[in-house]
N, C-alpha and C. Protein backbone atom coordinates (compact mmCIF):
# COMPACT_ATOMS: atom_id res chain seq x y z
N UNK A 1 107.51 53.33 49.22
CA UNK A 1 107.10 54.61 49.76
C UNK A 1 105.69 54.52 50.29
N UNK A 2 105.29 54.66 51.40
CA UNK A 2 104.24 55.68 51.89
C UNK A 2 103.71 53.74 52.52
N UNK A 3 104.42 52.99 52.88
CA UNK A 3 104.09 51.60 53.36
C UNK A 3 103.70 51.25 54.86
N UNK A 4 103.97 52.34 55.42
CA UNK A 4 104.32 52.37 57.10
C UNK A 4 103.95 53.90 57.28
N UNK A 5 102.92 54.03 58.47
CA UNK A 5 102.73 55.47 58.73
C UNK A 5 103.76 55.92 59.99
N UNK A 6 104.68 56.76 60.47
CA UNK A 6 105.49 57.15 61.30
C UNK A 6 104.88 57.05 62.51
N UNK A 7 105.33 56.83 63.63
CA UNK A 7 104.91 56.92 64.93
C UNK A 7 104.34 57.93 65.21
N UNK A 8 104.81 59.11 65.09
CA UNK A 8 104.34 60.36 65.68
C UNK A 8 103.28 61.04 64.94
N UNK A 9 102.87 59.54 63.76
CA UNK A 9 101.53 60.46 63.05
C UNK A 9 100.11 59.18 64.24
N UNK A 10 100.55 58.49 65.08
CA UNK A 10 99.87 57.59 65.59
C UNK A 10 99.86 57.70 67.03
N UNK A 11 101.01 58.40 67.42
CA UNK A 11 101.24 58.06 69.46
C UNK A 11 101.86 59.70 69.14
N UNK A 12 100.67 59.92 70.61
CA UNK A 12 101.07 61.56 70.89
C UNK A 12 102.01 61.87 71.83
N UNK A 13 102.60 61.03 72.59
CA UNK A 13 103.78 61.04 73.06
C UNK A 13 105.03 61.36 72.06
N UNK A 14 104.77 60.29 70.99
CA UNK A 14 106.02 60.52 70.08
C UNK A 14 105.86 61.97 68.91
N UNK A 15 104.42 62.02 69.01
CA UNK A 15 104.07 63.68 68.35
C UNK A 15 104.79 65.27 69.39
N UNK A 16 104.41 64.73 70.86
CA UNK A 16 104.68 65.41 71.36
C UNK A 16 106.82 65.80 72.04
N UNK A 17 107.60 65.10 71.02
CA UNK A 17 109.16 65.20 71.09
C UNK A 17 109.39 65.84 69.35
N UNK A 18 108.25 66.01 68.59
CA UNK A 18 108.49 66.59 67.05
C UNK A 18 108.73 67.98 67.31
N UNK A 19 109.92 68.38 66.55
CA UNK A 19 110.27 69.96 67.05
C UNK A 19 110.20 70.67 65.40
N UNK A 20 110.45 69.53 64.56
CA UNK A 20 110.15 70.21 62.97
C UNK A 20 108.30 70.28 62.91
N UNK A 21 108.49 72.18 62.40
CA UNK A 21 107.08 72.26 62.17
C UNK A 21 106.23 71.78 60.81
N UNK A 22 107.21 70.95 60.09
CA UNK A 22 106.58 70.86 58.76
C UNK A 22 105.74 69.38 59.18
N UNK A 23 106.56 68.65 59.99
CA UNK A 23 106.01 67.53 60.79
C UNK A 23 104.98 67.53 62.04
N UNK A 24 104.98 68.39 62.85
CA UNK A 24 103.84 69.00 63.31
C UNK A 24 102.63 69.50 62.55
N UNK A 25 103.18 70.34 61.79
CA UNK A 25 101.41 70.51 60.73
C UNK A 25 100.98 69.08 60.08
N UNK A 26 101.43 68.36 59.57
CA UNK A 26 101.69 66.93 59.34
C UNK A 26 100.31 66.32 59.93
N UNK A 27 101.30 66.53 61.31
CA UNK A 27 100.27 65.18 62.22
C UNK A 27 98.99 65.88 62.47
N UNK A 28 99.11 67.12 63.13
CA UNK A 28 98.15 67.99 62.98
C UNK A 28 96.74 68.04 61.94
N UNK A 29 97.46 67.97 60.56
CA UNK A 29 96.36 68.01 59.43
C UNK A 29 96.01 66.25 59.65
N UNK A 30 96.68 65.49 59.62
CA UNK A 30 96.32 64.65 59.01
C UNK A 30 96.27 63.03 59.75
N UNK A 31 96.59 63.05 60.61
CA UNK A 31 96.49 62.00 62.52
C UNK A 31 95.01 61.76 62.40
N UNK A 32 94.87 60.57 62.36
CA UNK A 32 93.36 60.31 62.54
C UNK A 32 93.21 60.13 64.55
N UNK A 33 94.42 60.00 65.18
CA UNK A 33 94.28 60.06 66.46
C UNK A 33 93.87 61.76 67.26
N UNK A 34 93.18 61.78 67.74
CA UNK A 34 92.66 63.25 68.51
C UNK A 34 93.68 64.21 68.96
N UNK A 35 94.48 62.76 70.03
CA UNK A 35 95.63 63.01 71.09
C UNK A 35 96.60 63.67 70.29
N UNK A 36 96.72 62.92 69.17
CA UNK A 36 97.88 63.50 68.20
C UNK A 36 97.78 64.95 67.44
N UNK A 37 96.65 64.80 67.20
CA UNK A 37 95.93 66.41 66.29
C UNK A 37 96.06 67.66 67.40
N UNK A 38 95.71 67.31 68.81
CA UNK A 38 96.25 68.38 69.59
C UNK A 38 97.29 68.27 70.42
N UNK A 39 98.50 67.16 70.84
CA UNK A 39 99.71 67.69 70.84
C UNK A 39 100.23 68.52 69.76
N UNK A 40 100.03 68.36 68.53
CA UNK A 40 100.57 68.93 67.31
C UNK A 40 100.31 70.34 67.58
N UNK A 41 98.99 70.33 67.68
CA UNK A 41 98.66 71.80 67.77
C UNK A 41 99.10 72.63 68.79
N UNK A 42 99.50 71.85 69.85
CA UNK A 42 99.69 72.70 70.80
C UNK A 42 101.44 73.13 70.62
N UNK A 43 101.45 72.37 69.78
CA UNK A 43 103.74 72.79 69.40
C UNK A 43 103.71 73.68 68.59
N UNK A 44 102.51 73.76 67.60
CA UNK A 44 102.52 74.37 66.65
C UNK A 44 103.34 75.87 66.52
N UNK A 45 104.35 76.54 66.15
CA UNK A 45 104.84 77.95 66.30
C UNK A 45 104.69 78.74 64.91
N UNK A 46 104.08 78.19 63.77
CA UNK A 46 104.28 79.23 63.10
C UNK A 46 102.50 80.21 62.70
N UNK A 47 102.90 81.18 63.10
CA UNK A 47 102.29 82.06 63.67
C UNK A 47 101.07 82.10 62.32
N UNK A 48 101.41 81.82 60.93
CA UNK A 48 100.28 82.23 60.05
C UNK A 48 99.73 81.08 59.55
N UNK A 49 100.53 79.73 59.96
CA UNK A 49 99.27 78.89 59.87
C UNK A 49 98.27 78.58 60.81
N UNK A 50 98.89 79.62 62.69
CA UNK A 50 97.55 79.32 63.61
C UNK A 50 96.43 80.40 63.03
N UNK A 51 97.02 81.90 62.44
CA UNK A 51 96.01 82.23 62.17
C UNK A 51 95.20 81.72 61.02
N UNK A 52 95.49 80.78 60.26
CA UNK A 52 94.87 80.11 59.45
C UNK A 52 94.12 79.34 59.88
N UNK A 53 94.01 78.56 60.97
CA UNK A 53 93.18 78.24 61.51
C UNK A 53 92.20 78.83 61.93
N UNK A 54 92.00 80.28 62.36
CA UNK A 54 91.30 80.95 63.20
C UNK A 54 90.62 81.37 62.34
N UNK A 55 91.13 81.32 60.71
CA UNK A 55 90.14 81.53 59.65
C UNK A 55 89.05 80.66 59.71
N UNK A 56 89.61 79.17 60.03
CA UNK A 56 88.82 78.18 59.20
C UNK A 56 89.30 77.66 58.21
N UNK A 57 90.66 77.52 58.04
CA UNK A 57 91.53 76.95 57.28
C UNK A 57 92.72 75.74 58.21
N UNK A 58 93.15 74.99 57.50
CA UNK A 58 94.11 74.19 58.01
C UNK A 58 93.21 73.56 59.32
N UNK A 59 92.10 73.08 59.05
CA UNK A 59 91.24 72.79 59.47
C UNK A 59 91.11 70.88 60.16
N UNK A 60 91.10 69.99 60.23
CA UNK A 60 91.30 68.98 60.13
C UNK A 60 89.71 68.14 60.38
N UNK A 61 89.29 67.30 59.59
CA UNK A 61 87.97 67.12 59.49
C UNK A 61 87.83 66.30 60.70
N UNK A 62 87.23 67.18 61.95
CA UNK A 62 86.88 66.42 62.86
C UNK A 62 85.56 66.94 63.59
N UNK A 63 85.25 66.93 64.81
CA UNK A 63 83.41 67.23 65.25
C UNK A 63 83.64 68.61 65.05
N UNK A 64 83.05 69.56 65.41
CA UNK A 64 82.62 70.96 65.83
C UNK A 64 83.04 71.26 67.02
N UNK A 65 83.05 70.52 67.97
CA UNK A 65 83.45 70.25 69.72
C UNK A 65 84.71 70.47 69.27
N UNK A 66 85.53 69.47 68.35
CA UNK A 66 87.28 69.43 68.46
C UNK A 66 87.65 70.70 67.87
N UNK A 67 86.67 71.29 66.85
CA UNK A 67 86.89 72.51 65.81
C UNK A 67 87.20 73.60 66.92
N UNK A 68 86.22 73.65 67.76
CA UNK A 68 85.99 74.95 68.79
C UNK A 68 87.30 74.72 69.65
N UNK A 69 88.03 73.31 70.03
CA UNK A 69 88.69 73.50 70.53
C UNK A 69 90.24 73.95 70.52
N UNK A 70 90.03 73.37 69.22
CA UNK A 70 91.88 73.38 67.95
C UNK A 70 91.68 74.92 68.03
N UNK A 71 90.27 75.71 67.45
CA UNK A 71 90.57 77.42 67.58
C UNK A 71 90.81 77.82 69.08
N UNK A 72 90.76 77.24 70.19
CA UNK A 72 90.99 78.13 71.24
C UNK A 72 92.72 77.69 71.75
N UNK A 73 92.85 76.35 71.26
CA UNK A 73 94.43 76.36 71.25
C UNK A 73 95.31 76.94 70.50
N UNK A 74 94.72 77.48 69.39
CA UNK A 74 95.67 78.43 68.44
C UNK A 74 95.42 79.73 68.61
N UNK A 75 94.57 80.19 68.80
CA UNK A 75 94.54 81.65 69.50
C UNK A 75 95.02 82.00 70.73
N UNK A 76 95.50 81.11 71.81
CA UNK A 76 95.62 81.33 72.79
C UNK A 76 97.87 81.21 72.34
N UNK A 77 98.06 80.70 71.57
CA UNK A 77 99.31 80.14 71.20
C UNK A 77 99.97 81.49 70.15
N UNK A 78 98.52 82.02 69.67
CA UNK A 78 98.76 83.27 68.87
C UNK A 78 99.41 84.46 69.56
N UNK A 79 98.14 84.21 70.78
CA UNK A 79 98.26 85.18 71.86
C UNK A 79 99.63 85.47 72.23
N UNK A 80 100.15 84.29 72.52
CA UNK A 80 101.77 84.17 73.05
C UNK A 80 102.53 84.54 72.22
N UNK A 81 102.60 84.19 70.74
CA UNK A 81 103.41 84.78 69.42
C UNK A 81 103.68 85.60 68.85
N UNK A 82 102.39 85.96 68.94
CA UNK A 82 102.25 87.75 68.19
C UNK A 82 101.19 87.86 68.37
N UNK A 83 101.19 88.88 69.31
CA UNK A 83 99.48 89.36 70.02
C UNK A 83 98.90 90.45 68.95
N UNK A 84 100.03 90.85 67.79
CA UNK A 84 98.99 91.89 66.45
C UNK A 84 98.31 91.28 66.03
N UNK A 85 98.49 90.07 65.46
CA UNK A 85 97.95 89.05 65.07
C UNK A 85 96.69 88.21 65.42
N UNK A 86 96.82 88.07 66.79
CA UNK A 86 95.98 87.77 67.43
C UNK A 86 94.65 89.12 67.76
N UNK A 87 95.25 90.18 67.46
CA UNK A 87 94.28 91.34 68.08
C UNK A 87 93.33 91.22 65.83
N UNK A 88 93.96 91.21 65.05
CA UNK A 88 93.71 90.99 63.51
C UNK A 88 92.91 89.49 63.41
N UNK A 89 92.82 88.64 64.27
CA UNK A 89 92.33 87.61 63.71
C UNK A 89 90.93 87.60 64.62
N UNK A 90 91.06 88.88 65.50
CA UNK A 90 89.48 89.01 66.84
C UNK A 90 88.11 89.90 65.51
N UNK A 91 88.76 90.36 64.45
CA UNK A 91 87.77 90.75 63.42
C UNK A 91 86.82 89.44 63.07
N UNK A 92 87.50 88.48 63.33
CA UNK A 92 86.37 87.20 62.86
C UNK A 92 86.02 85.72 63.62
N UNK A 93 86.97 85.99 64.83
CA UNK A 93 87.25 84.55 65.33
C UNK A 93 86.82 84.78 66.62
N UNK A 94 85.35 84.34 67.38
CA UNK A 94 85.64 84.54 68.86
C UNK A 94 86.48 83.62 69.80
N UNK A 95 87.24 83.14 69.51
CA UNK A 95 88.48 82.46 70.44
C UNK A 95 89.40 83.44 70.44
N UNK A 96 89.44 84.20 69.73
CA UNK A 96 90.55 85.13 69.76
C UNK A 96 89.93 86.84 70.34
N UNK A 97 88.58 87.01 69.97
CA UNK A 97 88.60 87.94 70.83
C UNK A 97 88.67 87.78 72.04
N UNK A 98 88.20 86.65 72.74
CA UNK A 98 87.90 86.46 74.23
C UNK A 98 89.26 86.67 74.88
N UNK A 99 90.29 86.41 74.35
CA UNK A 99 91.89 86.58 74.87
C UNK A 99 92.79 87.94 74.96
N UNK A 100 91.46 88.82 74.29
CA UNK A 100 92.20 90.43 74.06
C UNK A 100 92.05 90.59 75.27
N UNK A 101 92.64 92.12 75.59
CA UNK A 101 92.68 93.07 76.78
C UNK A 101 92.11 93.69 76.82
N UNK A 102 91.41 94.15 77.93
CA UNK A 102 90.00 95.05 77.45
C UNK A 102 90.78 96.62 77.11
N UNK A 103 91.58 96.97 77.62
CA UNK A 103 92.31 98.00 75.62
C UNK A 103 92.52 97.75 74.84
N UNK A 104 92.31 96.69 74.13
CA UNK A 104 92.14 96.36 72.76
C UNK A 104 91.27 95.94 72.58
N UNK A 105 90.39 95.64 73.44
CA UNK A 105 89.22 95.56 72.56
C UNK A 105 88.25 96.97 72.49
N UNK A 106 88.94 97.89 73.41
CA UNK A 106 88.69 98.99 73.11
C UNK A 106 88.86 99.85 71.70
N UNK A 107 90.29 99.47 71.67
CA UNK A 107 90.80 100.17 70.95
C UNK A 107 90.26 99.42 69.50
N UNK A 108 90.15 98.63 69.25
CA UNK A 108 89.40 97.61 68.13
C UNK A 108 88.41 98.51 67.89
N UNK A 109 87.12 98.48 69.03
CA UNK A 109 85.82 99.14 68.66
C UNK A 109 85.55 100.58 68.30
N UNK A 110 86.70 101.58 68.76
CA UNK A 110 86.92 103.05 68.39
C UNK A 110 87.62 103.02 66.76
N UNK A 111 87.88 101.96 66.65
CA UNK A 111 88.73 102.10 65.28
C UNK A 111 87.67 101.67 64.41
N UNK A 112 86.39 101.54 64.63
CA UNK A 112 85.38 100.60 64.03
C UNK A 112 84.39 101.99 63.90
N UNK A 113 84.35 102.52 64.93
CA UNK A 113 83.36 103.62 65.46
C UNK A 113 82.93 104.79 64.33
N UNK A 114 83.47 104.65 63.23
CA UNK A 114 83.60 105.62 62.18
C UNK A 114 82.74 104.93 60.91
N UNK A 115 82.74 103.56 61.47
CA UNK A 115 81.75 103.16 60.49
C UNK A 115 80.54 103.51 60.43
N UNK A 116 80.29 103.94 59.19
CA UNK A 116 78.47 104.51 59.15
C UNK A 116 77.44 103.37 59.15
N UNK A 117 77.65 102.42 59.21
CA UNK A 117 77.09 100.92 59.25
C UNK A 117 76.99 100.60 60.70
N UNK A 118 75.83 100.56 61.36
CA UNK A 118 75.67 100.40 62.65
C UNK A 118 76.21 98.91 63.20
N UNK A 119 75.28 98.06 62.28
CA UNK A 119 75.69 96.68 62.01
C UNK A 119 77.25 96.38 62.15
N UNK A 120 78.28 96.77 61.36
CA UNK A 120 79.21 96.88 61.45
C UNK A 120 79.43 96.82 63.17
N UNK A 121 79.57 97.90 64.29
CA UNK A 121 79.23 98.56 65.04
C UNK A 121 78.89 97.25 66.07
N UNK A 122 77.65 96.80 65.73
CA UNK A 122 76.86 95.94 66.53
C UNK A 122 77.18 94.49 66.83
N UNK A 123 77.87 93.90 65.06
CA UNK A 123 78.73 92.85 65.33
C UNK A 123 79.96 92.96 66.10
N UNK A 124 80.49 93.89 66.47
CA UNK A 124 81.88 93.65 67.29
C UNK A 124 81.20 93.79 68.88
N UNK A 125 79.99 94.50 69.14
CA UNK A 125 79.86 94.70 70.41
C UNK A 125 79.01 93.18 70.69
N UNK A 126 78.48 92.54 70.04
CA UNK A 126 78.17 91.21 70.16
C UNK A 126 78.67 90.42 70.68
N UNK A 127 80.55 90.41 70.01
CA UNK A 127 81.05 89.72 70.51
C UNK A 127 81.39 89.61 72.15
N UNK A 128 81.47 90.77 72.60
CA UNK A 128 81.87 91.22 73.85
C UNK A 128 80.80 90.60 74.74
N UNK A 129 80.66 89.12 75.53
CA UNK A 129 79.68 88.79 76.33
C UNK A 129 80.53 89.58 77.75
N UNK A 130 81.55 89.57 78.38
CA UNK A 130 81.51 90.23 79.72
C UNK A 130 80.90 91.53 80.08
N UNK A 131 79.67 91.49 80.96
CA UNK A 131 78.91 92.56 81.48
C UNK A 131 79.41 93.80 81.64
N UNK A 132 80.68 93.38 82.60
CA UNK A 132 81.69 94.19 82.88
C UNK A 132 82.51 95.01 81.71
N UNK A 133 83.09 94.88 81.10
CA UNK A 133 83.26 94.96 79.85
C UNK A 133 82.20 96.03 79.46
N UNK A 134 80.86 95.29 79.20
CA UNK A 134 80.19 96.23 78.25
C UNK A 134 80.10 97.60 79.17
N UNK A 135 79.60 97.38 80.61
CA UNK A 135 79.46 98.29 81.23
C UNK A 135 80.77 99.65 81.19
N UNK A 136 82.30 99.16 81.29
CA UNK A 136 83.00 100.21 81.18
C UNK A 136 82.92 100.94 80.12
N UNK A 137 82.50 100.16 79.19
CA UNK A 137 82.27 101.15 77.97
C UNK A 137 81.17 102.20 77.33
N UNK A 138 80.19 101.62 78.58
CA UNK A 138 79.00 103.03 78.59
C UNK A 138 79.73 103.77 79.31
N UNK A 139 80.50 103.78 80.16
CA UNK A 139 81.20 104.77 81.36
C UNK A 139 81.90 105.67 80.56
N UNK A 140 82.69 105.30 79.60
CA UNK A 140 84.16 105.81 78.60
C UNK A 140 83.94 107.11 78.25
N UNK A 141 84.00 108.29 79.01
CA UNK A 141 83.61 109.29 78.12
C UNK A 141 83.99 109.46 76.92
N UNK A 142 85.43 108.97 76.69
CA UNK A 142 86.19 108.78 75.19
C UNK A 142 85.32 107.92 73.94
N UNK A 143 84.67 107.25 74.78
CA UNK A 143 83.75 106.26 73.80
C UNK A 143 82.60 107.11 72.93
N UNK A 144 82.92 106.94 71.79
CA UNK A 144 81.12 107.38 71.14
C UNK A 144 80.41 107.64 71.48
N UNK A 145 79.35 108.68 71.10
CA UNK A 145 77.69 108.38 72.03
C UNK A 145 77.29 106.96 71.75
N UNK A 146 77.39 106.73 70.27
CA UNK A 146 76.85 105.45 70.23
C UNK A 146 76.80 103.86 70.66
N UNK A 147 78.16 104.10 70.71
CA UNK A 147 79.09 102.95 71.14
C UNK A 147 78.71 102.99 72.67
N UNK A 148 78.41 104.04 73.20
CA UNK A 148 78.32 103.83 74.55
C UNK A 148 76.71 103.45 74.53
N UNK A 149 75.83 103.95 74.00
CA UNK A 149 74.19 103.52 74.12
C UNK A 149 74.16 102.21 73.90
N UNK A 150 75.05 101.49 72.59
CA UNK A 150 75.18 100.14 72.31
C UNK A 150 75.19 99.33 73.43
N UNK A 151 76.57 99.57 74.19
CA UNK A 151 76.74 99.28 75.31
C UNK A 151 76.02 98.89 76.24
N UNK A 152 75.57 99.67 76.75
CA UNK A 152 74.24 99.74 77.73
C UNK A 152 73.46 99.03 77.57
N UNK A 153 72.90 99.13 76.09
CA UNK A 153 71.34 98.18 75.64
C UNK A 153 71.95 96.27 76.48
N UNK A 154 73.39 96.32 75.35
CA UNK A 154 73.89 94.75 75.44
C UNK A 154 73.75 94.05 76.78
N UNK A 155 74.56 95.18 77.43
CA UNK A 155 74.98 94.97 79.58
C UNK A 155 73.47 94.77 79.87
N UNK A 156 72.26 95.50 79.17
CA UNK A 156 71.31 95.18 80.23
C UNK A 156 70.17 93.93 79.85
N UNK A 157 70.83 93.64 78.68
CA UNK A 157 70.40 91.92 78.27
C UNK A 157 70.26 91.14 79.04
């Protein structure tokens, strides 16, 4: 047992014909090849170990460069799977907010807007780098006073 490592934990060609996901997370976690760690990832379908990733879990010890990139292939894969999920995992992951719709990320920040914690408040509008973006949301009459002053300050950064 365990004498010979499988092809498809070594050649991403042969990673990339694996249709069992227990063998995909596999190569994924544990492929010392790159090629292999993101074909895997990119087959990957089950929906709560990408958001496990987007935690910072199911992680695979590689640079920061590959880290940033494994999260924008699983959020974007989330995106496709279950976009609740993906809109639940934009509370902490910016690969995953950047993929919302700007109504949801609306709708994110009005659902936030009740917080008496400005901070609260300030970290989600942080995330939001498009100008555009920030700008419709000083416009929103629906928007907060605050949320909309927030706004403004950020856009004119």
């Amino acid at each position: 047992m365990g004498l010979f490592t499988p092809k498809w934990m070594t050649d991403a060609t042969e990673a990339g014909k694996l249709t069992d996901e227990s063998k995909l997370e596999k190569a994924y976690l544990k492929s010392d090849n790159m090629l292999v760690v993101l074909t895997s990832i990119r087959k990957i379908n089950d929906t709560s170990f990408l958001y496990e990733i987007l935690e910072g879990k199911n992680m695979p010890d590689v640079s920061d460069g590959y880290k940033k990139m494994i999260k924008e292939i699983a959020a974007e894969k989330l995106g496709v799977l279950d976009r609740e999920l993906l809109i639940k995992a934009a509370a902490f992951s910016e690969p995953a907010i950047e993929l919302l719709y700007y109504s949801e990320i609306l709708e994110l920040i009005k659902s936030h807007a009740s917080d008496t914690d400005d901070d609260v408040i300030s970290s989600w509008m942080d995330r939001i780098k498009d100008k555009n973006v920030l700008r419709k949301i000083y416009f929103s009459d629906s928007m907060p006073t605050r949320l909309r002053s927030m706004a403004q300050k950020k856009a004119e950064e």
